[in-house]
Protein backbone atom coordinates (compact mmCIF):
# COMPACT_ATOMS: atom_id res chain seq x y z
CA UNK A 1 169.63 9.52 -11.87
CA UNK A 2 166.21 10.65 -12.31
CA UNK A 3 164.93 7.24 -14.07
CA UNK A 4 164.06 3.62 -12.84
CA UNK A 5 165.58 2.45 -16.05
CA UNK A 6 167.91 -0.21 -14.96
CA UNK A 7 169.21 -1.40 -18.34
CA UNK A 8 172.11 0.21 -20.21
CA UNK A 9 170.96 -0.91 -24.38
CA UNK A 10 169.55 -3.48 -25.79
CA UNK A 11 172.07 -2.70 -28.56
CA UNK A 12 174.56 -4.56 -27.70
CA UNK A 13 177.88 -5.30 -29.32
CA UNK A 14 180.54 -8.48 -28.31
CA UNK A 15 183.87 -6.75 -26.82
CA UNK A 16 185.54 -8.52 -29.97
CA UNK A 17 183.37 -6.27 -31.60
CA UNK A 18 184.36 -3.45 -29.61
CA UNK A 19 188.48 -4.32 -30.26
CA UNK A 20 187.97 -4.40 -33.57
CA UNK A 21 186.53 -1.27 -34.13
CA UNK A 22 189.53 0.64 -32.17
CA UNK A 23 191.92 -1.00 -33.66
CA UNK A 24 190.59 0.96 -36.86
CA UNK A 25 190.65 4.50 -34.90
CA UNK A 26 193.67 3.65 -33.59
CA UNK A 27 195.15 3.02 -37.46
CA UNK A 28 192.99 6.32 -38.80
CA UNK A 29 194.78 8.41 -35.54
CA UNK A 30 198.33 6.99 -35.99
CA UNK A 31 198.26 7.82 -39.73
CA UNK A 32 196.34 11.24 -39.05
CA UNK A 33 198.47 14.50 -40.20
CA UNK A 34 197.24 16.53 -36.88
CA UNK A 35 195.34 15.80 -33.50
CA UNK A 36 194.36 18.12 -31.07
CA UNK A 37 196.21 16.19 -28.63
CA UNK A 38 199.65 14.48 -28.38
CA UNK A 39 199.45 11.02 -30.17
CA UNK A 40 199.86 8.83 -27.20
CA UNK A 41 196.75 11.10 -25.08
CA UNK A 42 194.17 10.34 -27.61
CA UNK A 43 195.54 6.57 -27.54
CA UNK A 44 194.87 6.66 -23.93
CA UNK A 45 191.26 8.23 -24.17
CA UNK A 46 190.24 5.59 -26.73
CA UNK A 47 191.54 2.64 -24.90
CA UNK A 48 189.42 4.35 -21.78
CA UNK A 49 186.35 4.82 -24.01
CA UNK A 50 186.68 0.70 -23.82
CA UNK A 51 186.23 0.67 -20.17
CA UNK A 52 182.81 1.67 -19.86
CA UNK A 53 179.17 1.59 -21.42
CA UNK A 54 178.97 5.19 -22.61
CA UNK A 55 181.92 5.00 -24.17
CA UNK A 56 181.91 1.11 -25.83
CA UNK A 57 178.13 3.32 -27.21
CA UNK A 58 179.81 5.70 -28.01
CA UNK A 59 182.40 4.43 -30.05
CA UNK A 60 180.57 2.55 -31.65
CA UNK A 61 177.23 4.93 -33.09
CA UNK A 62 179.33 8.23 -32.53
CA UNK A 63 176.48 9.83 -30.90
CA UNK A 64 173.83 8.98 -28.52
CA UNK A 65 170.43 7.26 -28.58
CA UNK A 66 167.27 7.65 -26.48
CA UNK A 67 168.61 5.54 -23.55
CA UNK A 68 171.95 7.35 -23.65
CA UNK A 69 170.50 10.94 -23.90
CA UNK A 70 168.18 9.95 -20.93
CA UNK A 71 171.31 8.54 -19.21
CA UNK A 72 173.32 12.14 -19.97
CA UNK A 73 170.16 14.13 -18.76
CA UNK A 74 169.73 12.28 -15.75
CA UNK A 75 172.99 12.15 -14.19
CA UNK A 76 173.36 14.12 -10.89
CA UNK A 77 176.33 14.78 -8.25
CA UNK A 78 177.36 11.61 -6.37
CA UNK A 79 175.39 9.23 -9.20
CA UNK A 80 178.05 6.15 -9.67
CA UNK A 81 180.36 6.10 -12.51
CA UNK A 82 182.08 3.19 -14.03
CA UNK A 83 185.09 5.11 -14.76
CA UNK A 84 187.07 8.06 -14.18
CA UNK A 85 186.71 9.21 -17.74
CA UNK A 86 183.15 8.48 -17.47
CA UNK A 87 182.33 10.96 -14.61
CA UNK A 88 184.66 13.63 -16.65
CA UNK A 89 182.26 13.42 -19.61
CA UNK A 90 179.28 13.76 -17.38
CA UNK A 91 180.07 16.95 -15.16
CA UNK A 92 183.19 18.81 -17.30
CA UNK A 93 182.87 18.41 -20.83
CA UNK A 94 180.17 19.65 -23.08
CA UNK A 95 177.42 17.47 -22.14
CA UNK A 96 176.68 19.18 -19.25
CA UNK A 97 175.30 21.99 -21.10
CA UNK A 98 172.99 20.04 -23.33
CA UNK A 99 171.71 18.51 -19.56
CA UNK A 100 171.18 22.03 -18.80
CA UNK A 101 169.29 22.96 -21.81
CA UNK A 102 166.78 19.76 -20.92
CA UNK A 103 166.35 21.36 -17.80
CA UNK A 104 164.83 24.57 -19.67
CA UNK A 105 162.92 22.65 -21.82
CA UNK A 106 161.35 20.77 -18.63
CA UNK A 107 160.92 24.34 -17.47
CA UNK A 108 159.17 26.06 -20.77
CA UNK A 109 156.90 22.51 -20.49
CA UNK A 110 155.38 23.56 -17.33
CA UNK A 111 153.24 25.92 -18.01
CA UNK A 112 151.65 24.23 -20.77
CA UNK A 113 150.46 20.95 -18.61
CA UNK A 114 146.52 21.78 -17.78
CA UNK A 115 143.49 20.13 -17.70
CA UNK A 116 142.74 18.74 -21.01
CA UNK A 117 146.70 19.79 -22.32
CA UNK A 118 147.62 17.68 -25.40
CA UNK A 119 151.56 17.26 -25.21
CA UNK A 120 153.63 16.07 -28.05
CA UNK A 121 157.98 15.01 -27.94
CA UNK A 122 159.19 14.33 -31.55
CA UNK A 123 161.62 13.09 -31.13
CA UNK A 124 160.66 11.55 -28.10
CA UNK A 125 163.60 9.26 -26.83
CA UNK A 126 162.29 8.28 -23.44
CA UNK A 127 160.15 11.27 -23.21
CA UNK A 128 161.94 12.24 -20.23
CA UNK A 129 161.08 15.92 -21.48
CA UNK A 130 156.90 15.16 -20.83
CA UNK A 131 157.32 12.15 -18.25
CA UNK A 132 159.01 14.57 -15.71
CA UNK A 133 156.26 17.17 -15.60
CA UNK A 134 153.83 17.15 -12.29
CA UNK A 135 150.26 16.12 -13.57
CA UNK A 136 148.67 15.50 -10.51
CA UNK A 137 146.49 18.35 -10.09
CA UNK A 138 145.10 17.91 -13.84
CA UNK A 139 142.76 15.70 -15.76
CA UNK A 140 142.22 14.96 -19.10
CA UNK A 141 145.70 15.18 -20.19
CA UNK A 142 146.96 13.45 -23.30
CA UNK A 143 151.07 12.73 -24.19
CA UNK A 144 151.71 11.48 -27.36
CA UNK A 145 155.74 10.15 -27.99
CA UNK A 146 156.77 9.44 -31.68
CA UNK A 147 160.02 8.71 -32.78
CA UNK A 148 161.82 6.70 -35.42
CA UNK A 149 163.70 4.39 -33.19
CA UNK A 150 161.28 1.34 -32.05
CA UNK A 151 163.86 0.97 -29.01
CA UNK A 152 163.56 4.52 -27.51
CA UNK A 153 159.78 3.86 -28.11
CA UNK A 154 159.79 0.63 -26.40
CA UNK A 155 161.85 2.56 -23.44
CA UNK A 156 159.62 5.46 -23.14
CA UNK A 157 156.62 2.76 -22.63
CA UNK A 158 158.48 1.56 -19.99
CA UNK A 159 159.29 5.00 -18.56
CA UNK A 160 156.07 5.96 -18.27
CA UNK A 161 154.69 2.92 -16.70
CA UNK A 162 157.56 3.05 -14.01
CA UNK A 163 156.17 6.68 -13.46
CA UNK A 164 152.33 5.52 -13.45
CA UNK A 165 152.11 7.81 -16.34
CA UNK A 166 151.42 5.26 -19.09
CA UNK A 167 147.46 5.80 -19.44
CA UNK A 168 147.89 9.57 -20.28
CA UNK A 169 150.35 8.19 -23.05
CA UNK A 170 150.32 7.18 -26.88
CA UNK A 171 153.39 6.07 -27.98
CA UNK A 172 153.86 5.89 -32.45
CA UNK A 173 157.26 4.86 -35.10
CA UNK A 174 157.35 7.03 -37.10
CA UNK A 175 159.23 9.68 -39.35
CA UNK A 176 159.00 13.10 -37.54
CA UNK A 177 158.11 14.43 -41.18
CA UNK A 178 154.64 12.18 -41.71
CA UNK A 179 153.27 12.70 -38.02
CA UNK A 180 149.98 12.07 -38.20
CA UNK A 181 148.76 14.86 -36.51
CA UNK A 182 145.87 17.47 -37.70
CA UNK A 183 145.25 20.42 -35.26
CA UNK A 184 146.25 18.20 -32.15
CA UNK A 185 148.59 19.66 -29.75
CA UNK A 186 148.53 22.40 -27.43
CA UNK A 187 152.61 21.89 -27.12
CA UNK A 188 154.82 19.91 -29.71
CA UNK A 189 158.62 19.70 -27.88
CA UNK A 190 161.72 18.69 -30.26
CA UNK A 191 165.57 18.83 -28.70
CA UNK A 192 167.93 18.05 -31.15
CA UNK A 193 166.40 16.45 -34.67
CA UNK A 194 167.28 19.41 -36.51
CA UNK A 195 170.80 19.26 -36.20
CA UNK A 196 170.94 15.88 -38.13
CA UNK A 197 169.69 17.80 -41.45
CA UNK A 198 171.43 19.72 -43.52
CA UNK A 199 169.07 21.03 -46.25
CA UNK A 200 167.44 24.19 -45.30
CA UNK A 201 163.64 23.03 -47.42
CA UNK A 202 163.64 20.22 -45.76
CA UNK A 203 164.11 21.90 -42.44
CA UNK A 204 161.25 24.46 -43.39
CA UNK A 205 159.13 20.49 -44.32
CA UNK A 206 159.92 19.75 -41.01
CA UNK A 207 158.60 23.19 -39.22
CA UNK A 208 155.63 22.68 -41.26
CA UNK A 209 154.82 19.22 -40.26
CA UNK A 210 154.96 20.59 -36.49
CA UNK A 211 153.01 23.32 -37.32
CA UNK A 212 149.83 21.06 -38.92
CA UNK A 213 150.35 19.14 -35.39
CA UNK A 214 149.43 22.36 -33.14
CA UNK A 215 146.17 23.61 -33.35
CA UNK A 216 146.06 27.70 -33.49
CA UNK A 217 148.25 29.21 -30.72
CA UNK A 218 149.76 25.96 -30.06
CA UNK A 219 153.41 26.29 -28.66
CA UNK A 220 156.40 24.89 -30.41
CA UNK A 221 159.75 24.46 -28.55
CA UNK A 222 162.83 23.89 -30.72
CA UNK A 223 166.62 23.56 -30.12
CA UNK A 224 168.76 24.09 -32.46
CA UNK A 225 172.71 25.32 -32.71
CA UNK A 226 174.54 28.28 -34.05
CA UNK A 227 177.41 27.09 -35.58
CA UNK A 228 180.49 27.20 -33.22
CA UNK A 229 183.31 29.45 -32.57
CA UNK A 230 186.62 28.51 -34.52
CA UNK A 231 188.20 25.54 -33.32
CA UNK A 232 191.09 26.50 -30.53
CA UNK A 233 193.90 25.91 -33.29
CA UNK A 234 192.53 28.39 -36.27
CA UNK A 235 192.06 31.61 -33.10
CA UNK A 236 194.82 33.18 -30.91
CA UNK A 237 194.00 33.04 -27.33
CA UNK A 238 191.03 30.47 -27.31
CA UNK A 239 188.51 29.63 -26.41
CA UNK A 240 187.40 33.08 -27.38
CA UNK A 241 183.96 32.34 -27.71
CA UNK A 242 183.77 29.28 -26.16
CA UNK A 243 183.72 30.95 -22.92
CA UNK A 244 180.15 30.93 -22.94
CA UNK A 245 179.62 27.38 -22.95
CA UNK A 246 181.93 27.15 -19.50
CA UNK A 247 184.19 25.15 -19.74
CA UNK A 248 187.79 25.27 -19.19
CA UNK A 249 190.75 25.56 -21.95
CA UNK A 250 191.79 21.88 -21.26
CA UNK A 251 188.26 20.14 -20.55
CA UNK A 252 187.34 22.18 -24.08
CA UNK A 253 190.78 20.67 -25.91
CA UNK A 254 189.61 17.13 -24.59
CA UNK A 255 186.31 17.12 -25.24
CA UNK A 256 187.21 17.98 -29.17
CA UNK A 257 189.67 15.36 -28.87
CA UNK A 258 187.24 12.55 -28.23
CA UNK A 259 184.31 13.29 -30.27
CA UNK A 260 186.46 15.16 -33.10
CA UNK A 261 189.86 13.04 -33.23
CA UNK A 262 188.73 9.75 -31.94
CA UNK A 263 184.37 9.44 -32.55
CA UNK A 264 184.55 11.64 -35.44
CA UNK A 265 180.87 12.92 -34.34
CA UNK A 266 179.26 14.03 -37.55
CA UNK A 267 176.64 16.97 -36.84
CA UNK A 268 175.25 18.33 -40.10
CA UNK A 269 173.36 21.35 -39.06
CA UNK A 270 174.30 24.47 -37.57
CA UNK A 271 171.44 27.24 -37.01
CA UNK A 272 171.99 30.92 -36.54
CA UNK A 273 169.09 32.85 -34.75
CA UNK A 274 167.98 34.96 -37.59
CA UNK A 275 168.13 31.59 -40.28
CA UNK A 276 165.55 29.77 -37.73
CA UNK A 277 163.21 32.83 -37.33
CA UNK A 278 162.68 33.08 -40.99
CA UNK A 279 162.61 28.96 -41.58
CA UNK A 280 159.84 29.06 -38.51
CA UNK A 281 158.12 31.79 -40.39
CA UNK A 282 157.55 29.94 -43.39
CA UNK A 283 156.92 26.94 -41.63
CA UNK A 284 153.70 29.42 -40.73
CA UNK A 285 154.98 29.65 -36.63
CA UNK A 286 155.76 32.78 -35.07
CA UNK A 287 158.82 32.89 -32.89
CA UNK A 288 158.00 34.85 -28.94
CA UNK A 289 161.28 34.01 -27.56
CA UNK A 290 164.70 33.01 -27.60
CA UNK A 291 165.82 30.75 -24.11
CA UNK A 292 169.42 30.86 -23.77
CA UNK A 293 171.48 30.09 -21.11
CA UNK A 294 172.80 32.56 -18.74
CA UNK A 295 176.31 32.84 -20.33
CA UNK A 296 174.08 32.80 -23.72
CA UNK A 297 174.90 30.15 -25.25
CA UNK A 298 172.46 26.77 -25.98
CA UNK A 299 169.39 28.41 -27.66
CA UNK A 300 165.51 27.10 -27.61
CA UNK A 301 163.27 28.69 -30.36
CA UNK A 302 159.82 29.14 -28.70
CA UNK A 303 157.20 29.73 -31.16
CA UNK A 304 153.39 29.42 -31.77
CA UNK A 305 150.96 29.03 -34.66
CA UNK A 306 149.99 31.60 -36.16
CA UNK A 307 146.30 30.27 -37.88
């Protein structure tokens, strides 16, 4: 992995904690009217899910944190696993293409870090997205982190002192729609937040708020996610249009096992291209350019101020 971060959480829960909370799923899958997989298969994932750290998280916030994104981002061939299930999520179900799109985002970063650059991550998580940048042919550069979560803050402090990084850095709590930000950055980076709300104004509040951040021709870079082909039992011949996202029939089935079935992985917010143009439009940002991956699929809005 690409971090000195040694530590798994410092949310931790007791494994009494742990069996109690499957032995719910377990009751809400035995009584549910269909599964994606045979009964006794998603009995078997969940009771794996116990075996390891990812998964216990997992379980247990049905999502993923700073630490945990950092963890998914970071993973490379040959990194240890705890468990077989473990090094399936990490190379063969859908994480790897959210690892992938960090990668782009790392890539669209680059040309922005100069002498003088201002960088912002809201969300920042561990800031892996600014930390991992080369600044040592520039001066005057200033990263600024803010997120919500005072542990992913406390982790990205420590991520940038582990990568000597921490006096180009200012690290704030806060609510990604009060930043307190006027004119500031030459960059503003955000992977992810959007998909967590639902209400379009709010969205366009949100746009806004990164907009006052950048001053004029400032860059923003924003993920967010069409909403998905039809799930593989509603479409003949799946995965249809999931073949962009690369994965194979029964890795795909799985995958929507765990965090459908068994995690019940709530995302609120799906995004098509043409709804995020005109929401970044109002927000007063002009989108250049769509990054997708090569099969398509995974979309960054990159887009600057306009005044």
């Amino acid at each position: 992995m690409d971090t000195a971060l040694s530590h798994h959480t410092r949310s931790a829960v007791t494994p009494d904690d742990t069996a109690r909370l499957a032995a719910r799923i377990e009751q809400r899958l035995r009584a549910a009217d269909r599964l994606l997989l045979p009964l006794d298969e998603e009995l078997q994932l969940l009771s794996e899910l116990q075996e390891f750290d990812l998964g216990r998280f997992l379980l247990h916030n049905e999502g993923l944190n700073g630490y945990w994104t950092s963890y998914v981002f970071g993973h490379q061939p040959g990194d240890p696993v705890a468990t077989e299930l473990e090094r399936w999520m990490l190379t063969r179900s859908l994480l790897p293409g959210i690892r992938e799109r960090f990668g782009r985002f790392k890539a669209a970063i680059a040309p922005s870090v100069t002498d003088g650059a201002v960088l912002a991550s809201v969300p920042c998580g561990l800031m892996d997205d600014l930390l991992q940048q080369d600044y040592r042919d520039t001066t005057g550069v200033r990263l600024i982190g803010v997120d919500i979560d005072p542990e992913s803050v406390d982790l990205a402090r420590e991520n940038a002192a582990e990568r000597g990084l921490a006096e180009l850095c200012e690290f704030h709590v806060g609510d990604a729609w009060r930043l307190d930000l006027d004119a500031e950055a030459d960059l503003l980076t955000s992977n992810g937040l959007n998909m967590y709300e639902s209400d379009p104004e709010r969205l366009v509040e949100l746009y806004r708020n990164f907009a006052r951040a950048l001053r004029p021709g400032g860059r923003l870079l924003v993920s967010f996610i069409p909403a998905p082909p039809a799930p593989p039992w509603a479409e003949a011949g799946w995965p249809g249009g999931w073949a962009k996202y690369g994965i194979q029939d029964a890795d795909l089935l799985r995958d929507m096992a765990i965090f459908g079935d068994i995690l019940q992985a709530k995302y609120l917010n799906f995004t098509g291209e043409q709804e995020i143009r005109s929401q970044l439009s109002r927000a007063g940002l002009v989108v250049t350019d769509i990054s997708r991956n090569a099969r398509g699929a995974l979309p960054i809005a990159i887009a600057v101020r306009s005044n």
